[in-house]
C-alpha atoms as a PDB file:
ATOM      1  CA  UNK A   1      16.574  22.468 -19.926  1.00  0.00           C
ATOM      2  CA  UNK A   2      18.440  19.276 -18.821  1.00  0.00           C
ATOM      3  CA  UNK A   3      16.235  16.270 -18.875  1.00  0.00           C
ATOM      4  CA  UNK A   4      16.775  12.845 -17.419  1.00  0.00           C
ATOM      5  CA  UNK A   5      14.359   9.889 -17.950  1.00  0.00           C
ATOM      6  CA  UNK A   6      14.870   6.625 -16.077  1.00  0.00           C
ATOM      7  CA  UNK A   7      13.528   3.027 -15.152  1.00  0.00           C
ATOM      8  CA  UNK A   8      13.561   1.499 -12.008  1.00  0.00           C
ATOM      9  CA  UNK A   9      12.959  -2.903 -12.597  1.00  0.00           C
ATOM     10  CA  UNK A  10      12.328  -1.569 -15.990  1.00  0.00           C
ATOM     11  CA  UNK A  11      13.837  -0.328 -19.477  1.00  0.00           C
ATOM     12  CA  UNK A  12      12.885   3.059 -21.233  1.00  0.00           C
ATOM     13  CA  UNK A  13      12.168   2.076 -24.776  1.00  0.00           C
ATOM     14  CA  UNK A  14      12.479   4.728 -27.387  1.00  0.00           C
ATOM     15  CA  UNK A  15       8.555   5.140 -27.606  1.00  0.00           C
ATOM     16  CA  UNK A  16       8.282   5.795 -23.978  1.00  0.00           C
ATOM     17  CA  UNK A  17      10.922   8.568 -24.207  1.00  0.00           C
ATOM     18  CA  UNK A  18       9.563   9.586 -27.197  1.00  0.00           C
ATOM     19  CA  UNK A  19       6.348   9.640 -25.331  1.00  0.00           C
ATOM     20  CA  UNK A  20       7.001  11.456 -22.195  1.00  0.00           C
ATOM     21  CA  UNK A  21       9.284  14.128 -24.516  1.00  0.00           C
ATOM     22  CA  UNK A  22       5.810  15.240 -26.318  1.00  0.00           C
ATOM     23  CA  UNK A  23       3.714  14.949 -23.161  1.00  0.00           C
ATOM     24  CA  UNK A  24       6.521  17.496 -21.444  1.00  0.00           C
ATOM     25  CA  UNK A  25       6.214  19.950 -24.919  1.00  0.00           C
ATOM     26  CA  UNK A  26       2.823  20.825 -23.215  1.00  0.00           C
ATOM     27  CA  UNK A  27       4.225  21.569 -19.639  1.00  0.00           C
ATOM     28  CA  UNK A  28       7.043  23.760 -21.312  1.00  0.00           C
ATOM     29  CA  UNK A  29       4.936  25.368 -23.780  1.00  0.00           C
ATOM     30  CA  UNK A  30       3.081  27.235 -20.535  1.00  0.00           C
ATOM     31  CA  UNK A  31       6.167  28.249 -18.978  1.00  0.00           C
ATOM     32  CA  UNK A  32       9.434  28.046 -20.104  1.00  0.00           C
ATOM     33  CA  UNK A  33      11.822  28.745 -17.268  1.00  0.00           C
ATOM     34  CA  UNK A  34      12.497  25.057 -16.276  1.00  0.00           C
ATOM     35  CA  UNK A  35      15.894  24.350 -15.216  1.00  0.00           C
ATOM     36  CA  UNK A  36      15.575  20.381 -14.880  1.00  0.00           C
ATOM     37  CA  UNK A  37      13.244  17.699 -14.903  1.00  0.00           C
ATOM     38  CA  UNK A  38      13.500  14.398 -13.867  1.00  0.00           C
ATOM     39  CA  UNK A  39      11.109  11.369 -14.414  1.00  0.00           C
ATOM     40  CA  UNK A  40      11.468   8.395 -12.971  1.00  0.00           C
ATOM     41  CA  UNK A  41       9.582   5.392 -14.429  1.00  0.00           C
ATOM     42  CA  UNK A  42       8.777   2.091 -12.127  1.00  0.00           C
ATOM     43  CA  UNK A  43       7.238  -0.970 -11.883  1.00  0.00           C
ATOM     44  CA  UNK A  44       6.241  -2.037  -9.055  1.00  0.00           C
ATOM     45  CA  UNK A  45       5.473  -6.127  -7.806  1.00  0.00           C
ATOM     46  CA  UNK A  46       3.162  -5.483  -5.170  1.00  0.00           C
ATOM     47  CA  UNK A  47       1.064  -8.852  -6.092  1.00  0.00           C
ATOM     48  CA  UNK A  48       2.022 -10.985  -9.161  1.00  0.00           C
ATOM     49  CA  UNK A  49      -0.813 -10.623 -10.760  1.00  0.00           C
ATOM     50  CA  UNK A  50      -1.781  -6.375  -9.807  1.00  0.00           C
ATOM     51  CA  UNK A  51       0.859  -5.269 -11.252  1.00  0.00           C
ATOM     52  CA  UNK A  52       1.527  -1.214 -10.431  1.00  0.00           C
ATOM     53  CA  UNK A  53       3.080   1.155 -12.841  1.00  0.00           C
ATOM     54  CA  UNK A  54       4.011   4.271 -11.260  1.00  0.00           C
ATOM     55  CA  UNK A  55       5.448   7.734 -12.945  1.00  0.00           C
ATOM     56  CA  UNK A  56       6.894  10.581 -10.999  1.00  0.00           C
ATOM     57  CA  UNK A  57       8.827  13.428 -12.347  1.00  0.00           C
ATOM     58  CA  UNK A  58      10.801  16.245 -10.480  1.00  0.00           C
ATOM     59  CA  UNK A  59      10.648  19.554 -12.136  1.00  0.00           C
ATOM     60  CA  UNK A  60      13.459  22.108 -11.033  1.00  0.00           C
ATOM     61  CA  UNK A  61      11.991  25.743 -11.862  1.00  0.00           C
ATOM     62  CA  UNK A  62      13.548  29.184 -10.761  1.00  0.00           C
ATOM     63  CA  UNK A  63      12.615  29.241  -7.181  1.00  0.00           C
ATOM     64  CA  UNK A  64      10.819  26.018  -6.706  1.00  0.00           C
ATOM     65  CA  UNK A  65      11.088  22.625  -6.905  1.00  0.00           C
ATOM     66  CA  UNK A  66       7.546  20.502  -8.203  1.00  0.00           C
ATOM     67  CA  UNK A  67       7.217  17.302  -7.332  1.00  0.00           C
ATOM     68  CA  UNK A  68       3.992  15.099  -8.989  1.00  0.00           C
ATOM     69  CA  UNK A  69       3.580  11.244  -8.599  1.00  0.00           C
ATOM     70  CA  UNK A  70       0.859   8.833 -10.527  1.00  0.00           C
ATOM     71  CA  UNK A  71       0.220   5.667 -10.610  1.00  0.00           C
ATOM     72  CA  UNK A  72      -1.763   3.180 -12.424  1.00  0.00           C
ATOM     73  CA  UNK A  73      -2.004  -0.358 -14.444  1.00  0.00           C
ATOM     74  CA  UNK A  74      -1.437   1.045 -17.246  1.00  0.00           C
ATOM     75  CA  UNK A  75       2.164   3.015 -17.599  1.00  0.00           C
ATOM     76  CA  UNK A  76       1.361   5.197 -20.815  1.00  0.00           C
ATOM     77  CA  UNK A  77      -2.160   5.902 -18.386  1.00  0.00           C
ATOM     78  CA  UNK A  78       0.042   6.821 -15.253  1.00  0.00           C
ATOM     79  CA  UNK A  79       2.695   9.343 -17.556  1.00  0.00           C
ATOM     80  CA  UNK A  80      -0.948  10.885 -18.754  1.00  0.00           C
ATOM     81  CA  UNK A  81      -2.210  11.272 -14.832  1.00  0.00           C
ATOM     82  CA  UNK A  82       1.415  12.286 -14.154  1.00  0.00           C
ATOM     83  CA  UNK A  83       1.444  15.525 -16.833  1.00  0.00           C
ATOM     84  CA  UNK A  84      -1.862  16.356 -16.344  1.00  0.00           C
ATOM     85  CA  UNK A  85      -1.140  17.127 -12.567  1.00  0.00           C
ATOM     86  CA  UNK A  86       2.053  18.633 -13.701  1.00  0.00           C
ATOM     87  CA  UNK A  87       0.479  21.204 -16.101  1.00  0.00           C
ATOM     88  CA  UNK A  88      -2.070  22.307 -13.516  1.00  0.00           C
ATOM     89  CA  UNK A  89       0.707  22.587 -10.485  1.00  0.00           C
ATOM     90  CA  UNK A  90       2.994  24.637 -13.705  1.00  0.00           C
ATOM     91  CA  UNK A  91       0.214  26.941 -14.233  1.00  0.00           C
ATOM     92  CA  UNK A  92      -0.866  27.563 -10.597  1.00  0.00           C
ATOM     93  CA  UNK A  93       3.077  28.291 -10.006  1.00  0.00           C
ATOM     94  CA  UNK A  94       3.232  30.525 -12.775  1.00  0.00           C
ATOM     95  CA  UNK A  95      -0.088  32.277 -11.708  1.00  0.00           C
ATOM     96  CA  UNK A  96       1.714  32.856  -8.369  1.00  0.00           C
ATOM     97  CA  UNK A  97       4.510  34.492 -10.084  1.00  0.00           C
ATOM     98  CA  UNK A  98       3.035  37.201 -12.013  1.00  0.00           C
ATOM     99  CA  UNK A  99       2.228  40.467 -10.451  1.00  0.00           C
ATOM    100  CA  UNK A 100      -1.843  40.950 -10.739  1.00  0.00           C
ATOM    101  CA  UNK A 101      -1.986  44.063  -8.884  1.00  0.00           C
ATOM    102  CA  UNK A 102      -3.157  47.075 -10.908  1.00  0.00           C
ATOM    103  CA  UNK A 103      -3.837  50.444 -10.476  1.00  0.00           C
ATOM    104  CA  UNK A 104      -7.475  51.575  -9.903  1.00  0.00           C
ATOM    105  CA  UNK A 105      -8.276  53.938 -13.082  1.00  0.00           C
ATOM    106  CA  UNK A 106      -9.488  56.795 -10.583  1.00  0.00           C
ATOM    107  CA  UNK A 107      -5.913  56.814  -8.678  1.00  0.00           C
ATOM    108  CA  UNK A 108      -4.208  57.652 -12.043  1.00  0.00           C
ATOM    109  CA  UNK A 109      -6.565  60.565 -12.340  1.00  0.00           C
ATOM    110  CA  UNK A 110      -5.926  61.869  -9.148  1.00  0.00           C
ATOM    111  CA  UNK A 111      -2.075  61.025  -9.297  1.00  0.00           C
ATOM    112  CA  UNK A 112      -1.520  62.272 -13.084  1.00  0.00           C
ATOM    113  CA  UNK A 113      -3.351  65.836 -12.034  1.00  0.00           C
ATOM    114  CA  UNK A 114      -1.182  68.872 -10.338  1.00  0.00           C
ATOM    115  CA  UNK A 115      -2.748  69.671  -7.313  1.00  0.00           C
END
């Protein structure tokens, strides 16, 4: 899994990295086939004093590409926001992938018997 973490009008500390890294061990711990994710850390200067901090991060996954954005006052606040819609968008993806069909028990009856 590559990962890139960056700051736009703003520098990634060790404790945010460190902080995004164990809010992603979630995200890859219910599916594991990520390719690359990028998250992009900003602050924005809308008005001096309402300050926005926004998160987004672009996940790379086989056969899809899943885009989430947050934002809040608070950064670590937005990067929570930001993984929480990431884990539910991961899970609905991975729902999507797996096959659910399944054979009725009475159709392997019929098909397992010589007729």
């Amino acid at each position: 899994m590559n990962l890139t973490i960056s700051g736009h009008h703003l520098e990634v500390t060790p404790a945010l990295r460190e902080y995004v890294l164990t809010k992603l061990d979630r995200v890859t711990r219910h599916f594991d086939q990520v390719v690359d994710v990028n998250v992009l850390l900003t602050v924005e200067k809308q008005k001096e004093k309402e300050r926005r901090q926004r998160a987004e991060v672009t996940l790379h996954v086989k056969g899809r590409d899943i885009f989430v954005e947050s934002a809040n006052e608070d950064l670590y606040a937005a990067i929570d926001q930001l993984m929480d819609k990431l884990d539910r968008q991961v899970v609905r993806h991975k729902d999507k992938l797996q096959d659910h069909h399944h054979i009725a028990p009475k159709r392997i009856a019929v098909a397992g018997e010589a007729v």
